[in-house]
Protein backbone atom coordinates (compact mmCIF):
# COMPACT_ATOMS: atom_id res chain seq x y z
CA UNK A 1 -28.98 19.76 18.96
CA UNK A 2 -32.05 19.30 16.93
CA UNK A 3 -33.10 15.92 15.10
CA UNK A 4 -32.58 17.79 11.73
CA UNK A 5 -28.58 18.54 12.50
CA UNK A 6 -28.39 14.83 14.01
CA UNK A 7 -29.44 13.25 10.78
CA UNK A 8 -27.55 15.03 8.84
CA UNK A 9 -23.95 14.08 11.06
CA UNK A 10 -25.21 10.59 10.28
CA UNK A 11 -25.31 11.19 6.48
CA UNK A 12 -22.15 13.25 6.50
CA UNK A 13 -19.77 10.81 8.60
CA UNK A 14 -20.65 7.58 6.15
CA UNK A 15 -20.20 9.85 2.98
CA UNK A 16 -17.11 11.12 4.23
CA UNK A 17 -15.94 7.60 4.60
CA UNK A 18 -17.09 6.45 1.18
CA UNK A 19 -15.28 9.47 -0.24
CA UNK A 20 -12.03 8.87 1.98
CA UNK A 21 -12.61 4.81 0.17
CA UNK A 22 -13.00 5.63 -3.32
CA UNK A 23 -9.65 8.36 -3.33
CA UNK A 24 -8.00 5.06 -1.85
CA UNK A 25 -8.87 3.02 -4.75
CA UNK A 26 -8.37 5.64 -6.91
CA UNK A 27 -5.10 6.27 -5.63
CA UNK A 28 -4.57 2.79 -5.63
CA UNK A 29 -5.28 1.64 -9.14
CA UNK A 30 -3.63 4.59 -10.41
CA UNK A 31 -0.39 5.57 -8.54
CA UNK A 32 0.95 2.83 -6.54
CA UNK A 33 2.36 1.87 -9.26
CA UNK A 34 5.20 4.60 -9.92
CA UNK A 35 5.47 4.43 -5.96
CA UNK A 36 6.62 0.88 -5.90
CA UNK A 37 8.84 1.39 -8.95
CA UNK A 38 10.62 4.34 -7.26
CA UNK A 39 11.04 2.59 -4.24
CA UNK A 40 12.63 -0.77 -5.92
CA UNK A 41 14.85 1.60 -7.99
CA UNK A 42 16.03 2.89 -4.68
CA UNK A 43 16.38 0.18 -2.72
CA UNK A 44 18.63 -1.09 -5.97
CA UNK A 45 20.54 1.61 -5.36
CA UNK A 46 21.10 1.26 -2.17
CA UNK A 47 22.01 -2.47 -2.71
CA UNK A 48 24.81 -1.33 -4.91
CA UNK A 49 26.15 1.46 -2.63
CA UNK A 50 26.33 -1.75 -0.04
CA UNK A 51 28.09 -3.94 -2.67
CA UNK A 52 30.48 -1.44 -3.79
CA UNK A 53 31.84 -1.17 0.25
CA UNK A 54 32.14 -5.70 -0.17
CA UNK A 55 33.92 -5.21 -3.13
CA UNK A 56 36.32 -2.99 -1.95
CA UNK A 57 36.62 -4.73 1.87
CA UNK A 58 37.41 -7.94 -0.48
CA UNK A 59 40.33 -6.14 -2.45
CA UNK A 60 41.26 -4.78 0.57
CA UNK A 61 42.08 -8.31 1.88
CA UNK A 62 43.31 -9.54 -1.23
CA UNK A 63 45.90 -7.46 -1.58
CA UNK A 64 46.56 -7.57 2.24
CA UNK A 65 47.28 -11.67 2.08
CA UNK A 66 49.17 -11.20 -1.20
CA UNK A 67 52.78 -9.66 -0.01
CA UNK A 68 54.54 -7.09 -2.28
CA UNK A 69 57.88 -8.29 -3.65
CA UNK A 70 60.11 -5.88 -3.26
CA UNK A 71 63.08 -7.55 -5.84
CA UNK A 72 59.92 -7.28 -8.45
């Protein structure tokens, strides 16, 4: 490899990384936002899928400790 073709892979690999930083904080200032608020809005959801099986395990019981009267 020549000097020339060195230097220049020495040039390349920083800019590459200050390119590859800057699209981070780009992405960053920019995006993460409506990432963050789609993931609590799912993880909300999921919360109340998980809730809705308690509240229906707790009914479940309810009505399991409370006997029918059959003369009512």
């Amino acid at each position: 490899m020549s000097n020339a073709f060195t230097a220049l892979i020495w040039w390349l690999i920083p800019l590459a990384g200050l390119i590859g930083a800057l699209g981070y904080v780009l992405w960053v200032s920019k995006f993460q936002g409506k990432f963050e608020q789609e993931t609590t809005r799912s993880v909300t959801s999921f919360q109340k899928f998980q809730d809705s099986f308690r509240d229906q395990q707790a009914r479940d019981l309810e009505a399991k400790e409370k006997p029918v009267d059959p003369t009512a």
